[in-house]
C-alpha atoms as a PDB file:
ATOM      1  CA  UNK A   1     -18.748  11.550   4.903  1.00  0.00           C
ATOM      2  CA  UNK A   2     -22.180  12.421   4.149  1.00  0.00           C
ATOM      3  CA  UNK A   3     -24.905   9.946   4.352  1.00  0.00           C
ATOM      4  CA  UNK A   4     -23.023   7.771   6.912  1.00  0.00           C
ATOM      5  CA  UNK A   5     -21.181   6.370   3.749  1.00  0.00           C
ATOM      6  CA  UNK A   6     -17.856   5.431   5.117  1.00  0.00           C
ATOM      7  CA  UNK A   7     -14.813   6.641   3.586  1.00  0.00           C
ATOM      8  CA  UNK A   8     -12.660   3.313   2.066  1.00  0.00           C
ATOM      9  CA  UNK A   9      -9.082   3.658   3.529  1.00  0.00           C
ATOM     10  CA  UNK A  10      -5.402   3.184   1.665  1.00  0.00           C
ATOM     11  CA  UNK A  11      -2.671   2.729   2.938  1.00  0.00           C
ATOM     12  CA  UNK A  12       1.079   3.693   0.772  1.00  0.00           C
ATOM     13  CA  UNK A  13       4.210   2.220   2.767  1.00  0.00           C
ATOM     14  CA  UNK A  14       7.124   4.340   0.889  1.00  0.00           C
ATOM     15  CA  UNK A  15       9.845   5.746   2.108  1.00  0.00           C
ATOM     16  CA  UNK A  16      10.517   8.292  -1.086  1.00  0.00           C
ATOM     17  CA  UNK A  17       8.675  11.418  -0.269  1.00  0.00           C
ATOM     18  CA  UNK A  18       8.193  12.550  -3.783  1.00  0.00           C
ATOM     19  CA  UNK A  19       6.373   9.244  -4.142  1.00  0.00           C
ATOM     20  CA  UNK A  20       4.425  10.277  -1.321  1.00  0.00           C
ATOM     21  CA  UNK A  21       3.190  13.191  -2.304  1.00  0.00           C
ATOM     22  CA  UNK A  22       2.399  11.955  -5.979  1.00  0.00           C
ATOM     23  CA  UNK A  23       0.742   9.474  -4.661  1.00  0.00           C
ATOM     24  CA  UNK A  24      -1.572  12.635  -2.703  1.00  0.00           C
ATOM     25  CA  UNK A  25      -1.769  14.510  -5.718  1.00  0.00           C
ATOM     26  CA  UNK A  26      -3.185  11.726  -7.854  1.00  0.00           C
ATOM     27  CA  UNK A  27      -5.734  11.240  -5.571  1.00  0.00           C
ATOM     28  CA  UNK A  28      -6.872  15.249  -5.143  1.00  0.00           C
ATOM     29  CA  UNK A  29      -6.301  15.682  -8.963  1.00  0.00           C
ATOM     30  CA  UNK A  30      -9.192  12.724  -9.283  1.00  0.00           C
ATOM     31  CA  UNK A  31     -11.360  14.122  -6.232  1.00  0.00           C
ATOM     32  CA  UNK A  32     -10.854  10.978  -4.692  1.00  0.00           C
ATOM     33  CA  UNK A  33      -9.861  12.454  -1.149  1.00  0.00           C
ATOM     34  CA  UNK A  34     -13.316  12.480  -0.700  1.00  0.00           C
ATOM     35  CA  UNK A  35     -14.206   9.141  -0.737  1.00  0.00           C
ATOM     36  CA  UNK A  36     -10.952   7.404   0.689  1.00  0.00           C
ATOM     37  CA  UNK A  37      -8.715   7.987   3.963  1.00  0.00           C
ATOM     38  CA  UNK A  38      -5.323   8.038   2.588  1.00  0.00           C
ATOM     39  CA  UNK A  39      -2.836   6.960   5.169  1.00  0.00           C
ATOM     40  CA  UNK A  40       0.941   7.841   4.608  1.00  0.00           C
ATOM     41  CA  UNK A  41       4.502   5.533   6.751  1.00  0.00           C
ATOM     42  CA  UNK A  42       6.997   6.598   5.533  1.00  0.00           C
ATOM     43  CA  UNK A  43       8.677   3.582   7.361  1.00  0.00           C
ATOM     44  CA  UNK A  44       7.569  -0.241   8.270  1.00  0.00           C
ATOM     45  CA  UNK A  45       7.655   0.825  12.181  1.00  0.00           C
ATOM     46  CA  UNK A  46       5.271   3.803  11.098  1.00  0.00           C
ATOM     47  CA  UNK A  47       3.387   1.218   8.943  1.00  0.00           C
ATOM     48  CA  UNK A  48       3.259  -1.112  11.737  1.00  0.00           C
ATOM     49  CA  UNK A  49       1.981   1.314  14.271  1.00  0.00           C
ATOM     50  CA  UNK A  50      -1.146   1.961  11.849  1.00  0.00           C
ATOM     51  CA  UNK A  51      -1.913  -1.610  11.620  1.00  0.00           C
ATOM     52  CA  UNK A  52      -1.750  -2.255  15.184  1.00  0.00           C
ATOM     53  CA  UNK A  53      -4.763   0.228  15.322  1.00  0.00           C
ATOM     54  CA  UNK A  54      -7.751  -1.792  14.441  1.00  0.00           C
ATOM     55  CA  UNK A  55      -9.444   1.715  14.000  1.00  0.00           C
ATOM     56  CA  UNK A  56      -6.792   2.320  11.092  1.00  0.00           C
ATOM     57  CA  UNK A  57      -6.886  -1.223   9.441  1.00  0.00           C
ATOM     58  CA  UNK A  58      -6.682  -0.007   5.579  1.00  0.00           C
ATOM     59  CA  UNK A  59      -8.725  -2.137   2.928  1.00  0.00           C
ATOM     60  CA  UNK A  60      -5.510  -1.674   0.146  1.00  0.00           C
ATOM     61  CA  UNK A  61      -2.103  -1.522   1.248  1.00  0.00           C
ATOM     62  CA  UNK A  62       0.686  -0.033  -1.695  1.00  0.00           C
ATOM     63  CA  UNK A  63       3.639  -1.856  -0.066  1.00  0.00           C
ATOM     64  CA  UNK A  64       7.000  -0.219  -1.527  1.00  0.00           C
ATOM     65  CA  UNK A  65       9.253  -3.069  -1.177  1.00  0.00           C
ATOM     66  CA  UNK A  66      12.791  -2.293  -1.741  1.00  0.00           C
ATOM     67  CA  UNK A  67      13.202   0.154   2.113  1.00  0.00           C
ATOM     68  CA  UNK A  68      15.134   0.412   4.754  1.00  0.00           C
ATOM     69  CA  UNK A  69      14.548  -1.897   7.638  1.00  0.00           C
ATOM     70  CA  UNK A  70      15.831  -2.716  11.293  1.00  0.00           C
ATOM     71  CA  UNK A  71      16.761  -6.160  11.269  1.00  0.00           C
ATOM     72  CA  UNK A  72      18.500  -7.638  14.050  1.00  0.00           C
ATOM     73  CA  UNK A  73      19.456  -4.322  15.318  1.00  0.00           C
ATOM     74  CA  UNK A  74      20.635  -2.969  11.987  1.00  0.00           C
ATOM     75  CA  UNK A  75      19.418  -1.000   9.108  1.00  0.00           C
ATOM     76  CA  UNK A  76      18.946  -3.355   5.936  1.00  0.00           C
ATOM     77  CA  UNK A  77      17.605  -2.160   3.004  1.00  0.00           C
ATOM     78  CA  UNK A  78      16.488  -4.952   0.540  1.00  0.00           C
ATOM     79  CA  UNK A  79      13.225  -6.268  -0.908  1.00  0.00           C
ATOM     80  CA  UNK A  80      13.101  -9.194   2.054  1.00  0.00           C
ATOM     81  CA  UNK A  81      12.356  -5.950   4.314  1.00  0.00           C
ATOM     82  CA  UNK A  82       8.989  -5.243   2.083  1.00  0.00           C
ATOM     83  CA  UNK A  83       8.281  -9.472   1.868  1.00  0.00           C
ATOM     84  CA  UNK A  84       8.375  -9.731   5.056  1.00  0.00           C
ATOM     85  CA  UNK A  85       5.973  -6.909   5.809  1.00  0.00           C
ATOM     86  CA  UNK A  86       3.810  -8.702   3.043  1.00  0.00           C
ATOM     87  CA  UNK A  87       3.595 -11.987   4.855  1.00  0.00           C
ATOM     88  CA  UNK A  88       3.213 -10.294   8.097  1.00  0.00           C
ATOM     89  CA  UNK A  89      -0.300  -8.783   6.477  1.00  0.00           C
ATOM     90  CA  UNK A  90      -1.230 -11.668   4.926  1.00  0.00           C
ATOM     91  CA  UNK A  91      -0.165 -13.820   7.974  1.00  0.00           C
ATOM     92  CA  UNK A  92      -2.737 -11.525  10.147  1.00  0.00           C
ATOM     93  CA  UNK A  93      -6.211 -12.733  10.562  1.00  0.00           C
ATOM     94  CA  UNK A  94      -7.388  -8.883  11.332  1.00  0.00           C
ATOM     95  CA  UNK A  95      -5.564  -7.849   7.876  1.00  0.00           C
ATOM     96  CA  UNK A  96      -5.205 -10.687   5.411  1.00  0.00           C
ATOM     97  CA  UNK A  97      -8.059  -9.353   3.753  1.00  0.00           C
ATOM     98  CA  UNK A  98      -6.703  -5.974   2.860  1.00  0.00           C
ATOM     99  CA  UNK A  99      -5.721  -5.923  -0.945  1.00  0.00           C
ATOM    100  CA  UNK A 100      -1.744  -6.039  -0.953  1.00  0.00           C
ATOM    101  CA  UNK A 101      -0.051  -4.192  -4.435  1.00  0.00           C
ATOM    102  CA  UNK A 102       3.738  -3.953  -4.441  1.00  0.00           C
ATOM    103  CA  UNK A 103       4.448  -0.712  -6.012  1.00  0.00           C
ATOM    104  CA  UNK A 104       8.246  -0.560  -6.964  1.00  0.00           C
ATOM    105  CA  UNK A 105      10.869   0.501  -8.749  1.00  0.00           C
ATOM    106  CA  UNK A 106      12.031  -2.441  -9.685  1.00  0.00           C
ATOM    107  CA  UNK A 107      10.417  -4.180 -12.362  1.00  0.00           C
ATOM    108  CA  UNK A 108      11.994  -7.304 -11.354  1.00  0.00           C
ATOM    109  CA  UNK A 109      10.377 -10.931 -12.611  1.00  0.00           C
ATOM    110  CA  UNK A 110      11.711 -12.964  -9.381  1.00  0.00           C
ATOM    111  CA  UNK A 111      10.515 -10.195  -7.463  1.00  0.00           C
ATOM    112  CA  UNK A 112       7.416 -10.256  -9.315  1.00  0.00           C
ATOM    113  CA  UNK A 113       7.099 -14.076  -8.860  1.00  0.00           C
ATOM    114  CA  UNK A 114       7.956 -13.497  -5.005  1.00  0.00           C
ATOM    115  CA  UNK A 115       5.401 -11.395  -4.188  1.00  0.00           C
ATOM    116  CA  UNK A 116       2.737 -13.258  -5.845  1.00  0.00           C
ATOM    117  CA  UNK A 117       3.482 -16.151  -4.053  1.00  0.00           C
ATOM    118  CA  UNK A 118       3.676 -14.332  -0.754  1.00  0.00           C
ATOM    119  CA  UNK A 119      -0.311 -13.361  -1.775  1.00  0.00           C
ATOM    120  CA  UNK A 120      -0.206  -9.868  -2.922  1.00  0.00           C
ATOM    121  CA  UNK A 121      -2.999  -8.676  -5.171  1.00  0.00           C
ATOM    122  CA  UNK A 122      -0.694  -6.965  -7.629  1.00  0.00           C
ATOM    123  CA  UNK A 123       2.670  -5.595  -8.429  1.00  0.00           C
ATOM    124  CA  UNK A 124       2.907  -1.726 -10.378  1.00  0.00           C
ATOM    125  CA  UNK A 125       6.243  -0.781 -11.431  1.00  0.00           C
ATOM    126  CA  UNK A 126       6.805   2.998 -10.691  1.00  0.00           C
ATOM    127  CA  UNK A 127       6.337   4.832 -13.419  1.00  0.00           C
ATOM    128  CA  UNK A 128       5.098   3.171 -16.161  1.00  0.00           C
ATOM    129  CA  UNK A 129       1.058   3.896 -17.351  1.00  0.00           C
ATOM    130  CA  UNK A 130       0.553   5.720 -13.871  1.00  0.00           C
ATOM    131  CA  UNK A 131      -1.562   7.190 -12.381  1.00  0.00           C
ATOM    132  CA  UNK A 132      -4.419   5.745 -14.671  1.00  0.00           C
ATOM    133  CA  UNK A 133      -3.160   1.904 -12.974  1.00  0.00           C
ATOM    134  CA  UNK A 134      -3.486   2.974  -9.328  1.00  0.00           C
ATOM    135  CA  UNK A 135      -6.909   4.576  -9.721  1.00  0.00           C
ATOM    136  CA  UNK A 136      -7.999   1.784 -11.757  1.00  0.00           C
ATOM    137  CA  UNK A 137      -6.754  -0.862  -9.246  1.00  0.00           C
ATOM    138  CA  UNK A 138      -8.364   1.223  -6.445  1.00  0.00           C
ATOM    139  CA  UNK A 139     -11.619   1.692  -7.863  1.00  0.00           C
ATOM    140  CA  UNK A 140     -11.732  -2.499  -9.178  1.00  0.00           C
ATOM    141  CA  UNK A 141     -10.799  -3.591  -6.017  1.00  0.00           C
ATOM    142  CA  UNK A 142     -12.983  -1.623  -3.473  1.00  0.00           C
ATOM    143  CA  UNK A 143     -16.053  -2.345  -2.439  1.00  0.00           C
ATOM    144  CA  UNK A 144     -19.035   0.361  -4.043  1.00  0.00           C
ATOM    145  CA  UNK A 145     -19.291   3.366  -2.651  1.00  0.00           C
ATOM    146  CA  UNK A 146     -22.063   5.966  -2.298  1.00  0.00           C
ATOM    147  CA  UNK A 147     -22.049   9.342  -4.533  1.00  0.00           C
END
């Protein structure tokens, strides 16, 4: 970026593509691609690869939560899959600093309850009053940036 401002990074961990590529498109649409890396898994082992890249390490994760997972040598898909990726972050001294919002599907209160406890930042249900919520979360929760 120009003046040696440095470019904010995001992470989305979602394994819908359409989400995906919304989630892109809100961010060109508000000429945001110019002022944050957007980084794209599409899985937790391609989410987990970026993280173990301390080059990579995002300051706001969007965690989808309900994906599948390999457990125990099998694919599970369930929201323990996206808390356990959640205390995992939070669990990390390198990455426990990196804002945390669940962004789901499921507008689920014990889910809800779950992942606040577990420490994340917020929880947007797919959907609803978006993408107004995810550029205001991004922009509250980020430190200043340069014009």
């Amino acid at each position: 970026m120009e003046n040696g401002t440095k470019k904010q990074k995001l992470l989305l961990v979602d394994d819908n593509e359409l989400t995906r590529i919304y989630f892109r498109e809100v961010f060109w649409l508000h000429g945001l691609e110019y002022k944050f890396d957007l980084l794209m898994a599409e899985t937790f082992e391609q989410a987990y690869d970026i993280l173990k890249d301390h080059t990579l390490h995002p300051d706001i994760i969007f965690l989808g939560l309900v994906m599948p997972a390999k457990i125990d040598g099998h694919i599970v898909t369930s929201p323990d899959a996206g808390f356990n990726f959640l205390k995992y972050i939070k669990s990390n001294p390198q990455l426990r600093s990196a804002r945390v919002v669940i962004f789901s599907a499921f507008d689920n209160a014990e889910y809800k309850k779950t992942a606040k406890e577990l420490g994340a930042d917020a929880y947007l249900v797919k959907g609803e009053n978006l993408p107004q919520d995810i550029i205001q979360f991004v922009q509250a929760n980020l430190t200043s940036y340069a014009s």
